[in-house]
Protein backbone atom coordinates (compact mmCIF):
# COMPACT_ATOMS: atom_id res chain seq x y z
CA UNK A 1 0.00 0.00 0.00
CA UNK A 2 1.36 3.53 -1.32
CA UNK A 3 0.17 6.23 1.14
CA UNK A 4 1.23 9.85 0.05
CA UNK A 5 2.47 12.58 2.29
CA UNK A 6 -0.76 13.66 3.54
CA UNK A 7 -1.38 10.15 4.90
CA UNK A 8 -3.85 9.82 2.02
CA UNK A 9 -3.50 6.08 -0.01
CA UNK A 10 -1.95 6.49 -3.84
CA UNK A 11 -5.49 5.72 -5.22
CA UNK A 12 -4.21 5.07 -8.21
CA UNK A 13 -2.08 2.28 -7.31
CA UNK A 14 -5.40 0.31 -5.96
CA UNK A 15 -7.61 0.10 -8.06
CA UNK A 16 -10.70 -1.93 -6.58
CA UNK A 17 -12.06 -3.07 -10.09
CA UNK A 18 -8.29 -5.03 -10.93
CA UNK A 19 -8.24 -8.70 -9.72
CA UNK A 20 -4.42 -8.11 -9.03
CA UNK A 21 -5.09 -5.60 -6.07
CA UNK A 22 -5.87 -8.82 -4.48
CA UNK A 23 -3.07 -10.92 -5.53
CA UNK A 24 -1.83 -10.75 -1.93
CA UNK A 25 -4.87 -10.85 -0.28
CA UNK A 26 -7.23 -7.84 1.11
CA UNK A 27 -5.89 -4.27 1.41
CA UNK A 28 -6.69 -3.61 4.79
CA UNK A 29 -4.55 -0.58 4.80
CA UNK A 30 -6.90 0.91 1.84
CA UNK A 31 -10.17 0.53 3.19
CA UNK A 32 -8.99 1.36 6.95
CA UNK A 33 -8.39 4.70 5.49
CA UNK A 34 -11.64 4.96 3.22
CA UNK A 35 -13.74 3.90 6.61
CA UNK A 36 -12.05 6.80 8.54
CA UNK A 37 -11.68 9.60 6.34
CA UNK A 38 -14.04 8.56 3.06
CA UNK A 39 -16.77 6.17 3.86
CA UNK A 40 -18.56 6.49 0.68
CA UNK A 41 -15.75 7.07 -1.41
CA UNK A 42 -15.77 7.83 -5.14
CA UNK A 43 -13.80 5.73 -7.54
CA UNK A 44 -12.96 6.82 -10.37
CA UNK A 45 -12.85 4.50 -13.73
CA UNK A 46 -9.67 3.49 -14.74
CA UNK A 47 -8.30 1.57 -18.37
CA UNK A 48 -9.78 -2.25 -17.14
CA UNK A 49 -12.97 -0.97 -15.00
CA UNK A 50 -16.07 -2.99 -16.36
CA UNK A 51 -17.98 -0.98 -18.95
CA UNK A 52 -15.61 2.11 -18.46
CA UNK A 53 -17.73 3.64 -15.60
CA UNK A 54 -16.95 4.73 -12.09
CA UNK A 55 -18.77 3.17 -8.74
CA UNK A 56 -19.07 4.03 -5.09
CA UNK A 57 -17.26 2.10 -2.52
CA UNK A 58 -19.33 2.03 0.76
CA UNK A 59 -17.11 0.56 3.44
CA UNK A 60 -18.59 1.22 6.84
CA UNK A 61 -21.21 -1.29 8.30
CA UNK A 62 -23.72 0.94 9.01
CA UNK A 63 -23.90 2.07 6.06
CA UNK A 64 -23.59 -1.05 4.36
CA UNK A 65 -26.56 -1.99 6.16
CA UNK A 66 -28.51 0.58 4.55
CA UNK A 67 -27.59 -0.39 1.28
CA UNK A 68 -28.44 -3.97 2.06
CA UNK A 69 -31.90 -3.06 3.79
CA UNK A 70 -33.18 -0.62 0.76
CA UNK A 71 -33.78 -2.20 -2.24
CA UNK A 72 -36.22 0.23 -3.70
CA UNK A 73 -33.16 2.95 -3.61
CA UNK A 74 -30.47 0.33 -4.38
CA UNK A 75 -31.19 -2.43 -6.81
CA UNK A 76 -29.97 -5.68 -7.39
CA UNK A 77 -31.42 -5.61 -10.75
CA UNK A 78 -31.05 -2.35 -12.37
CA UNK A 79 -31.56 1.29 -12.57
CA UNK A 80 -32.07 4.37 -14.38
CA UNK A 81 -31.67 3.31 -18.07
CA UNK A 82 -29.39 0.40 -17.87
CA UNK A 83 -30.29 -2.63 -20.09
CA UNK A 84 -28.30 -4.55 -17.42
CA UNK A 85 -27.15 -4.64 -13.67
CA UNK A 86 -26.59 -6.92 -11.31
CA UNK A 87 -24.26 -7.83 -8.65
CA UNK A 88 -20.79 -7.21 -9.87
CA UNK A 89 -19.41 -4.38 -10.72
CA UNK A 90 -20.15 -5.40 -14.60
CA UNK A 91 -23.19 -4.66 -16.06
CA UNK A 92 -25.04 -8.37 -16.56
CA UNK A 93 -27.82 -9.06 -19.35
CA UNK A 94 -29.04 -11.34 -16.83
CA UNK A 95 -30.30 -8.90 -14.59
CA UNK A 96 -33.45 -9.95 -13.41
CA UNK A 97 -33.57 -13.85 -14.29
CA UNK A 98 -30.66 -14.74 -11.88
CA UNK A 99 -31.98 -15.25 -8.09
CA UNK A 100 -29.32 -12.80 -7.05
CA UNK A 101 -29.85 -9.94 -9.49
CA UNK A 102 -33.25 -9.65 -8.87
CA UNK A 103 -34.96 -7.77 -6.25
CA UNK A 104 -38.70 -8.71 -5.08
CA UNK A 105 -41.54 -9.79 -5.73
CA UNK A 106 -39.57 -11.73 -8.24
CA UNK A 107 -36.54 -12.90 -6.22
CA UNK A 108 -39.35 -13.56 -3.77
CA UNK A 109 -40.56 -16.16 -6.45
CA UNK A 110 -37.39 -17.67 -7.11
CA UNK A 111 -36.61 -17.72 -3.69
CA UNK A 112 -39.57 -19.73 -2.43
CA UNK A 113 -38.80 -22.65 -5.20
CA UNK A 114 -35.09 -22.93 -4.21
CA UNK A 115 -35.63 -22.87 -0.62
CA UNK A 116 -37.74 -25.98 -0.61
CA UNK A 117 -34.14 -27.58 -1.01
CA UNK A 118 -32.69 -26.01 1.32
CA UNK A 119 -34.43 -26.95 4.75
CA UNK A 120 -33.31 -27.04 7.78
CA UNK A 121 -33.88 -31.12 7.94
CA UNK A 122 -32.27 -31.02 4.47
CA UNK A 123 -29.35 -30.11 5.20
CA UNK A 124 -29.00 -31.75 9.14
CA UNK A 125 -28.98 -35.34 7.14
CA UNK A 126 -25.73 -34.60 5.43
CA UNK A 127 -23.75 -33.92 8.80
CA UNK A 128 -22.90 -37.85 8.99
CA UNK A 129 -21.89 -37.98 5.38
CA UNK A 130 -19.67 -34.76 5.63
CA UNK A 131 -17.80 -36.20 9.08
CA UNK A 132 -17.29 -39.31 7.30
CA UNK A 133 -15.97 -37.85 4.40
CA UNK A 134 -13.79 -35.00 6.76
CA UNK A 135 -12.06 -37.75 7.94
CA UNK A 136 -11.19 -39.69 5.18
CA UNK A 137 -9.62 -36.52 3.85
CA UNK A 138 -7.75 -36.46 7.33
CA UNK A 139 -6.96 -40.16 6.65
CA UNK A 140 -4.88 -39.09 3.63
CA UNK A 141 -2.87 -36.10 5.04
CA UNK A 142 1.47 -37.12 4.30
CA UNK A 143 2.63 -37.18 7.80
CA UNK A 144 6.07 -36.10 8.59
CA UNK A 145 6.52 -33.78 5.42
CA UNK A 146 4.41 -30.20 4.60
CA UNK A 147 1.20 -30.37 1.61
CA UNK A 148 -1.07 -28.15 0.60
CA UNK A 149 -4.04 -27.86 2.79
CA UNK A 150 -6.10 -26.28 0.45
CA UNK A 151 -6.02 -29.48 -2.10
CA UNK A 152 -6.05 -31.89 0.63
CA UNK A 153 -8.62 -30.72 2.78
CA UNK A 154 -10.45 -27.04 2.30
CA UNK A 155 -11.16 -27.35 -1.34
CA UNK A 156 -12.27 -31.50 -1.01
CA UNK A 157 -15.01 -30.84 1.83
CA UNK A 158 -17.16 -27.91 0.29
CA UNK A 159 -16.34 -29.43 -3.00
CA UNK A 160 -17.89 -33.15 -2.00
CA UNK A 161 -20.41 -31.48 0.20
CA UNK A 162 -22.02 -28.93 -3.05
CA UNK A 163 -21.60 -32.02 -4.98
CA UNK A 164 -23.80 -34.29 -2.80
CA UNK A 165 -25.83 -31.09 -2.88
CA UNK A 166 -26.71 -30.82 -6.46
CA UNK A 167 -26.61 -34.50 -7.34
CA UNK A 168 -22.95 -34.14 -9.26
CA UNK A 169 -21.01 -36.91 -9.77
CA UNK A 170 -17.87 -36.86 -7.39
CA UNK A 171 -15.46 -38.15 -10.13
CA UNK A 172 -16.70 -34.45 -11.63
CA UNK A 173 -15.42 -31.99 -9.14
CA UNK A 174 -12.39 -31.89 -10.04
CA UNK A 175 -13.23 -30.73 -13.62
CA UNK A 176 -15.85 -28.63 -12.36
CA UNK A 177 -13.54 -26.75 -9.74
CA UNK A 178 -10.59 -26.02 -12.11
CA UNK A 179 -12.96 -24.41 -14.25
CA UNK A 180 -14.25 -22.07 -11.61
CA UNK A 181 -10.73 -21.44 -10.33
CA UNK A 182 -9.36 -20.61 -14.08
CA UNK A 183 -12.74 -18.47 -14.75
CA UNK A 184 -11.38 -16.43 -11.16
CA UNK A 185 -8.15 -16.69 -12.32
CA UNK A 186 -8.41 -14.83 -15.64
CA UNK A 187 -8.61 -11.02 -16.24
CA UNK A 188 -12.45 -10.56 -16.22
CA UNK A 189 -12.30 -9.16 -19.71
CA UNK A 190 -10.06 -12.47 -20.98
CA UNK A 191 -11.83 -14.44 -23.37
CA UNK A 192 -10.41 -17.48 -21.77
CA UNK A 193 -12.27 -16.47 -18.84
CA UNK A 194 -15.35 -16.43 -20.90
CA UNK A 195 -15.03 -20.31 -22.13
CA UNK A 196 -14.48 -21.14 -18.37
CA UNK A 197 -17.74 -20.24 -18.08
CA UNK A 198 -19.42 -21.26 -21.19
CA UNK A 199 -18.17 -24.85 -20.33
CA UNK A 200 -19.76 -24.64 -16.64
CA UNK A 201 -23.12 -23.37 -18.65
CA UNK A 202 -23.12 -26.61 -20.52
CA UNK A 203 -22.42 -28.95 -17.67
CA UNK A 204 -25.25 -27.34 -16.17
CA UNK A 205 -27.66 -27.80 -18.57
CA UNK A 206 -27.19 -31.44 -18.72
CA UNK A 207 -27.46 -32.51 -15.23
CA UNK A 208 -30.75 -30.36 -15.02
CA UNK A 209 -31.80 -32.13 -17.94
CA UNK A 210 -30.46 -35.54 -16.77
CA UNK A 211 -32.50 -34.32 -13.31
CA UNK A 212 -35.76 -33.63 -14.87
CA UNK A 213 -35.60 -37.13 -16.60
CA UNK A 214 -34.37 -38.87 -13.68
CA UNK A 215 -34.75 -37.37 -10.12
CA UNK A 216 -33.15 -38.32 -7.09
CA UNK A 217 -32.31 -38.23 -3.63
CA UNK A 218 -30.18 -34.50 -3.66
CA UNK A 219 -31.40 -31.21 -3.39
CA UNK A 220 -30.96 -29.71 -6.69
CA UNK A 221 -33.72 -32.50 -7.64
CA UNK A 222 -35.77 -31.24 -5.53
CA UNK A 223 -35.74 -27.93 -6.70
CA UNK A 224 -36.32 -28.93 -10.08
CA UNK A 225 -39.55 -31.01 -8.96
CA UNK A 226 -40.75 -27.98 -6.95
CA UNK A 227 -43.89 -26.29 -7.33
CA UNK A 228 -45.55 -22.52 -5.70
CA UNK A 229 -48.43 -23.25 -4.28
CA UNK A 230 -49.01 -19.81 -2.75
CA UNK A 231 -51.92 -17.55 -4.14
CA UNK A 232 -50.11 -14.80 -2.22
CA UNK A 233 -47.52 -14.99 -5.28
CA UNK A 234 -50.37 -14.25 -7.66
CA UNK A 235 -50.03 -15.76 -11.38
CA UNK A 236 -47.21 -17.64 -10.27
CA UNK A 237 -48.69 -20.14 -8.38
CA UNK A 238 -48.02 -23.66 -9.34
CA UNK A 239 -45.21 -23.11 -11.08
CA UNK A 240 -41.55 -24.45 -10.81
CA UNK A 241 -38.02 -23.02 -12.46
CA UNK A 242 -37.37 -22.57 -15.95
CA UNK A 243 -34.90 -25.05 -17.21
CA UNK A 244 -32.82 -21.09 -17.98
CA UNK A 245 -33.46 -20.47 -13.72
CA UNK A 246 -32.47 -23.71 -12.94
CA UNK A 247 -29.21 -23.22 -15.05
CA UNK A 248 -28.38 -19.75 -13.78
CA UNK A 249 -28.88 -21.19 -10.02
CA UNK A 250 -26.19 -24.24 -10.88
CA UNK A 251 -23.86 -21.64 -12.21
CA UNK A 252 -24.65 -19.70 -8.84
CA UNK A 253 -24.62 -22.18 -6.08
CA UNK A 254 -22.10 -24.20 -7.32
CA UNK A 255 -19.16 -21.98 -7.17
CA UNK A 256 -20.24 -19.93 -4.51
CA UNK A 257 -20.63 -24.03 -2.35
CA UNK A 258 -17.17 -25.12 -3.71
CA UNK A 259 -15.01 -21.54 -3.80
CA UNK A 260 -16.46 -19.13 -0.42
CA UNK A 261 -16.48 -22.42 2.36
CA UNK A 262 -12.50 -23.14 1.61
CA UNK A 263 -11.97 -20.03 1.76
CA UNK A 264 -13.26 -20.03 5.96
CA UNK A 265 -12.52 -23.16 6.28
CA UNK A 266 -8.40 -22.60 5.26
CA UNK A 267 -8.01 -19.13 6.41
CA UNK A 268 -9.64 -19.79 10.02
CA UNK A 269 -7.21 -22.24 9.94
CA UNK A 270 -4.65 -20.06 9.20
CA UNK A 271 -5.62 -17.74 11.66
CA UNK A 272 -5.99 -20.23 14.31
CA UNK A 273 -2.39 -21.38 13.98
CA UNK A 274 -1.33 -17.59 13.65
CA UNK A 275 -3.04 -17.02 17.22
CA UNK A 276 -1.89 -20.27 19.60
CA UNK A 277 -3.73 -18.80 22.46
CA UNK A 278 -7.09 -19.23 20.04
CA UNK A 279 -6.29 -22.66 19.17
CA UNK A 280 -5.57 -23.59 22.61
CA UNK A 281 -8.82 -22.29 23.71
CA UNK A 282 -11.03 -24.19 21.81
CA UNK A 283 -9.03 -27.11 22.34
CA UNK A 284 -10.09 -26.38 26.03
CA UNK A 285 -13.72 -25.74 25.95
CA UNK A 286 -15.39 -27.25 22.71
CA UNK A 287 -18.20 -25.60 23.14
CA UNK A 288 -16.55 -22.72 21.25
CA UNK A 289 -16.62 -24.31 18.26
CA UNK A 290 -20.39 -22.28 17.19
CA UNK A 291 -18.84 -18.90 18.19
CA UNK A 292 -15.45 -19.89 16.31
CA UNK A 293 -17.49 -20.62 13.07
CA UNK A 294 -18.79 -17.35 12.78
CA UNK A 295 -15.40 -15.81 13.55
CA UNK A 296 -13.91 -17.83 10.75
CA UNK A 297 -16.47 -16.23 8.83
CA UNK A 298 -16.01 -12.37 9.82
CA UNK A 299 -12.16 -12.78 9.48
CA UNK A 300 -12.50 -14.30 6.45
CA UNK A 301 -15.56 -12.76 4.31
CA UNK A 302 -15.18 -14.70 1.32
CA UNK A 303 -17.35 -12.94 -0.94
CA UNK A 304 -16.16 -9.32 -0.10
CA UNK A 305 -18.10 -6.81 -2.25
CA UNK A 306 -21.33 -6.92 -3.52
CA UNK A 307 -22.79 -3.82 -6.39
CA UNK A 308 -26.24 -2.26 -6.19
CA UNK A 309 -27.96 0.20 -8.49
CA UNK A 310 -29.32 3.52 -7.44
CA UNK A 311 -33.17 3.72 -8.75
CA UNK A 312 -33.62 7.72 -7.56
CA UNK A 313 -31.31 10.17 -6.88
CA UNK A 314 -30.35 9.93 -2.61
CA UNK A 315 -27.86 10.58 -0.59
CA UNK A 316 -25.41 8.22 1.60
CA UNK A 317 -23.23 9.88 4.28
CA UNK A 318 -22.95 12.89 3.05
CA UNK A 319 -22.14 12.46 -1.05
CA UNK A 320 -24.98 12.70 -3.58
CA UNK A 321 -25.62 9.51 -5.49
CA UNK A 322 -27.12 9.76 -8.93
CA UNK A 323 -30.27 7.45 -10.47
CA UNK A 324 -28.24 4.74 -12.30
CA UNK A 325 -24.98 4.73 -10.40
CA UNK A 326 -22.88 2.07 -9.27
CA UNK A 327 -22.69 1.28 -5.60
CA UNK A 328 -20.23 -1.11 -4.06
CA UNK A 329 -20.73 -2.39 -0.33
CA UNK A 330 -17.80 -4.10 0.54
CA UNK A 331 -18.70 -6.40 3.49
CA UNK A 332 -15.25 -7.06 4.78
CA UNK A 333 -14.38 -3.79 5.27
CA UNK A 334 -17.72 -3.45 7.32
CA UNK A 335 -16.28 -6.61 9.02
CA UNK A 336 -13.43 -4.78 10.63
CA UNK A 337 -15.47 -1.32 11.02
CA UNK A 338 -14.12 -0.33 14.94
CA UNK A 339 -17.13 1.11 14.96
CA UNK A 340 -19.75 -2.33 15.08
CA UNK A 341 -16.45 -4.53 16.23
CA UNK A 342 -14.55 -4.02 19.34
CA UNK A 343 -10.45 -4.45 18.25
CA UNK A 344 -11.83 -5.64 14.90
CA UNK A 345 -8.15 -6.88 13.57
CA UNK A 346 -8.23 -8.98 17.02
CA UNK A 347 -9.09 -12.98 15.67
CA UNK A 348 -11.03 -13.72 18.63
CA UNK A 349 -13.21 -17.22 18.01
CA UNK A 350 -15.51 -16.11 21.72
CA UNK A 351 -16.02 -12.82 19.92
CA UNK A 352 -19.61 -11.95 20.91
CA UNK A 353 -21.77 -10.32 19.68
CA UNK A 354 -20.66 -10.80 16.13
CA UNK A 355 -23.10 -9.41 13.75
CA UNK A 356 -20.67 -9.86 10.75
CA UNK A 357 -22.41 -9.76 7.55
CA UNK A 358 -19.92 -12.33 6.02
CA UNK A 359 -22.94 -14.26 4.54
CA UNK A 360 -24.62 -11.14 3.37
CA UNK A 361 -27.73 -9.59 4.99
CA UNK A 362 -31.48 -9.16 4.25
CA UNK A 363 -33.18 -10.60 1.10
CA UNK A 364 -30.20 -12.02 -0.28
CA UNK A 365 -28.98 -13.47 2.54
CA UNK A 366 -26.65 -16.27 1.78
CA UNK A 367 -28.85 -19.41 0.83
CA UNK A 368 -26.19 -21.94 1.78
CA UNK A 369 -25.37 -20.54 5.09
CA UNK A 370 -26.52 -23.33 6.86
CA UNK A 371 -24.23 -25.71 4.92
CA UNK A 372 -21.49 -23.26 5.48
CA UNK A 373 -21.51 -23.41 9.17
CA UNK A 374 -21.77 -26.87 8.90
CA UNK A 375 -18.67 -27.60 6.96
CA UNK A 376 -16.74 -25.52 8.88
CA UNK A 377 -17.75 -26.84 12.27
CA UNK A 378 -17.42 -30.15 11.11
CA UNK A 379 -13.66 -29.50 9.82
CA UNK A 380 -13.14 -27.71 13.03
CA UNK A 381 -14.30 -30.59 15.27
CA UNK A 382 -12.32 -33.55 13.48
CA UNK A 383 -9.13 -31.60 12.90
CA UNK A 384 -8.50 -30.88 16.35
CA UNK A 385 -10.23 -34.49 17.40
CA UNK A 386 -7.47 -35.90 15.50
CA UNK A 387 -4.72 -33.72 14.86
CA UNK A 388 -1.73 -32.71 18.03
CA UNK A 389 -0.32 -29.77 15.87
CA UNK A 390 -0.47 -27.50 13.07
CA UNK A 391 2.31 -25.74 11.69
CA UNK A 392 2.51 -23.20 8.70
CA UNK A 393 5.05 -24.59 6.13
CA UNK A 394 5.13 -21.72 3.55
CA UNK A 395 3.44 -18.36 3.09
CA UNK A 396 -0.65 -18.90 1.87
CA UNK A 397 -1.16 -17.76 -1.93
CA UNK A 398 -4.03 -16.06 -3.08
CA UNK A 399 -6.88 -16.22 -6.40
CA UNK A 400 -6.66 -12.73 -7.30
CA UNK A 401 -9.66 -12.53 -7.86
CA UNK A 402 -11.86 -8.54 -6.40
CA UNK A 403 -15.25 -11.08 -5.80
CA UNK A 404 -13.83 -13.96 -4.01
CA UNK A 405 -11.54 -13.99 -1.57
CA UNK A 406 -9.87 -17.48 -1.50
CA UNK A 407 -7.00 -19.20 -0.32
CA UNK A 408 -5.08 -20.86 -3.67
CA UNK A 409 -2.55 -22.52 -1.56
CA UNK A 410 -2.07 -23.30 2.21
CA UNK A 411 1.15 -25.37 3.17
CA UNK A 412 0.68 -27.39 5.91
CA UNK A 413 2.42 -30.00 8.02
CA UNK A 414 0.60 -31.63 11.00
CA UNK A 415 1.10 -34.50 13.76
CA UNK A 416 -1.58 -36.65 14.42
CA UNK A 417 -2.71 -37.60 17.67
CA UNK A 418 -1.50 -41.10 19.03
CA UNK A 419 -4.58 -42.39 19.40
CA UNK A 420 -6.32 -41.15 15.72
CA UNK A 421 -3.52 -41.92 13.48
């Protein structure tokens, strides 16, 4: 981070829409200054920024939270005269059709169908099938020399887990992941990054197709069998997904399962190791382990900015925003407001309260949050079950990647308990 002599940062060495201001993980030092001197902070286009616009970067919580609670004002759809919107700083022609770039009563709609897969009871009977599978992964860890933790363990257990999810065949992951990784990899512009995607498209269409013909036992089944039955939703009722929703909610849940969970799952690793007295602590009192979860999560925030569009002309702290502008909230910088979060650069896994917003907030709160916390307390409870030690055998690497914040590579080396080897 280049800060000039006025203690102001070089803004024009970070540039927020460039994956490669993350190449080395968040820039804390950036958005600790934006919180404390420009909350709602103007920033300018530069050469790469999607569709050659500027946006607004909103990085305190509170008013985050606005953002997030107003969607008449701010849009995940669109605004003003846009033919597209969405979530990312790139205008989208899907605007509207995906389940999170629409606002209600039509994400309502969507929302209702999807959720019927994702019950509480739904996702409680895959806890025995996600320990078993945690510790075969343990099983396999090289004792005695350093790996990658990431391969061996983060990426496998969110990756298995979304696969039992959507009814994917395991010996598929693999491909499936590399493609998402490459696609996060790329420049956004890159037309590589663009046939990353058009082959995840494709996959998706055939397993809805192969669902629809043959359903089974696994949520995304589910979803395509279900039907509104609520006159409260109008004309919709008695409806299910277009084969074009179901698609668009593959290409949705499936990275966002597989990429955002390693992500908490390796860096509250990470930070565990980083902070002995931590580790120790919830090897002393267990019970920790719910309150540790959601610290993974805050300390983590794997999906760190989300866009909105402004429908009217309003104001945010001060600065005027325009109808049609780009607005930014970027929810780990909320995460370490001082403001919400006592010592907020403190990993503390009894941190309480914590109301992080790691898994969004509102409407779009995160759909697979319940599977979230349930990987990660799972990986937290067999690790230190059955592992002495952790040690850090190399510096982490990052995706570079401005949506995703995830952990490409976590050496490891570990001793294993006497009694679990």
């Amino acid at each position: 981070m280049i800060f000039a002599a006025d203690g102001a940062p070089d803004f024009e060495a970070v540039d927020l829409s460039d994956d490669l201001s993350f190449k080395h993980g968040f820039p804390h030092p950036f958005f600790t200054w934006l919180r404390e001197n420009d909350p709602v902070h103007w920033h300018a286009p530069t050469p790469i920024t999607p569709d050659g616009e500027g946006f607004w970067v909103v990085s305190r919580y509170d008013h985050a939270m606005e953002v997030l609670r107003n969607a008449e004002i701010y849009s995940s759809d669109t605004g003003g005269d846009r033919q597209g919107g969405g979530t990312t700083l790139k205008d989208e022609r899907a605007a509207g059709k995906v389940l999170n770039y629409t606002d209600d009563p039509h994400h309502r709609v969507l929302r209702s169908l999807v959720n019927k897969g994702f019950t509480t009871q739904a996702v409680g009977r895959l806890e025995d099938e996600l320990r078993r599978r945690a510790n075969l992964l343990i099983d396999d860890f090289p004792i005695g020399r350093p790996f990658d933790f990431v391969a061996h363990f983060s990426r496998e257990l969110p990756l298995q887990a979304i696969c039992i999810v959507l009814g994917v065949p395991q010996e598929d992951r693999v491909q499936l992941c590399e493609l998402i990784d490459n696609g996060l990899e790329a420049e956004s512009q890159n037309v590589l990054a663009k046939e990353y995607f058009v082959q995840i498209l494709d996959y998706a269409r055939g397993i809805i197709a192969e669902k629809r013909r043959n359903p089974r036992d696994d949520i995304l089944s589910t979803i395509v069998r279900a039907r509104l039955d609520g006159a409260h939703l109008g004309d919709t009722g008695g409806r299910g997904l277009t084969d074009e929703e179901l698609t668009n909610f593959f290409v949705l849940l499936f990275p966002a399962g597989a990429e955002t969970t390693r992500s908490a799952i390796g860096g509250g690793l990470r930070a565990l190791i980083e902070h002995p007295e931590q580790l120790q602590a919830l090897r002393d009192d267990p019970d920790l382990v719910k309150s540790a979860v959601e610290e993974f999560v805050r300390w983590m925030t794997p999906s760190i900015y989300k866009r909105r569009t402004v429908t009217r002309d309003t104001e945010l702290a001060g600065q005027a925003l325009k109808r049609g502008d780009k607005v930014t909230i970027w929810e780990m910088s909320a995460n370490r407001d001082g403001l919400v979060f006592d010592e907020p650069f403190r990993f503390d896994i009894s941190r309480r309260p914590n109301r992080h917003v790691g898994f969004g907030f509102g409407t779009h709160v995160c759909l697979g949050a319940g599977l979230a916390r349930l990987e990660i307390r799972i990986a937290i409870e067999e690790m230190l079950r059955r592992i002495e030690d952790f040690e850090l055998a190399g510096p982490a690497r990052w995706v570079p990647n401005n949506r995703l914040l995830g952990l490409r590579e976590l050496p490891l080396s570990v001793t294993m308990k006497e009694e679990n080897k």
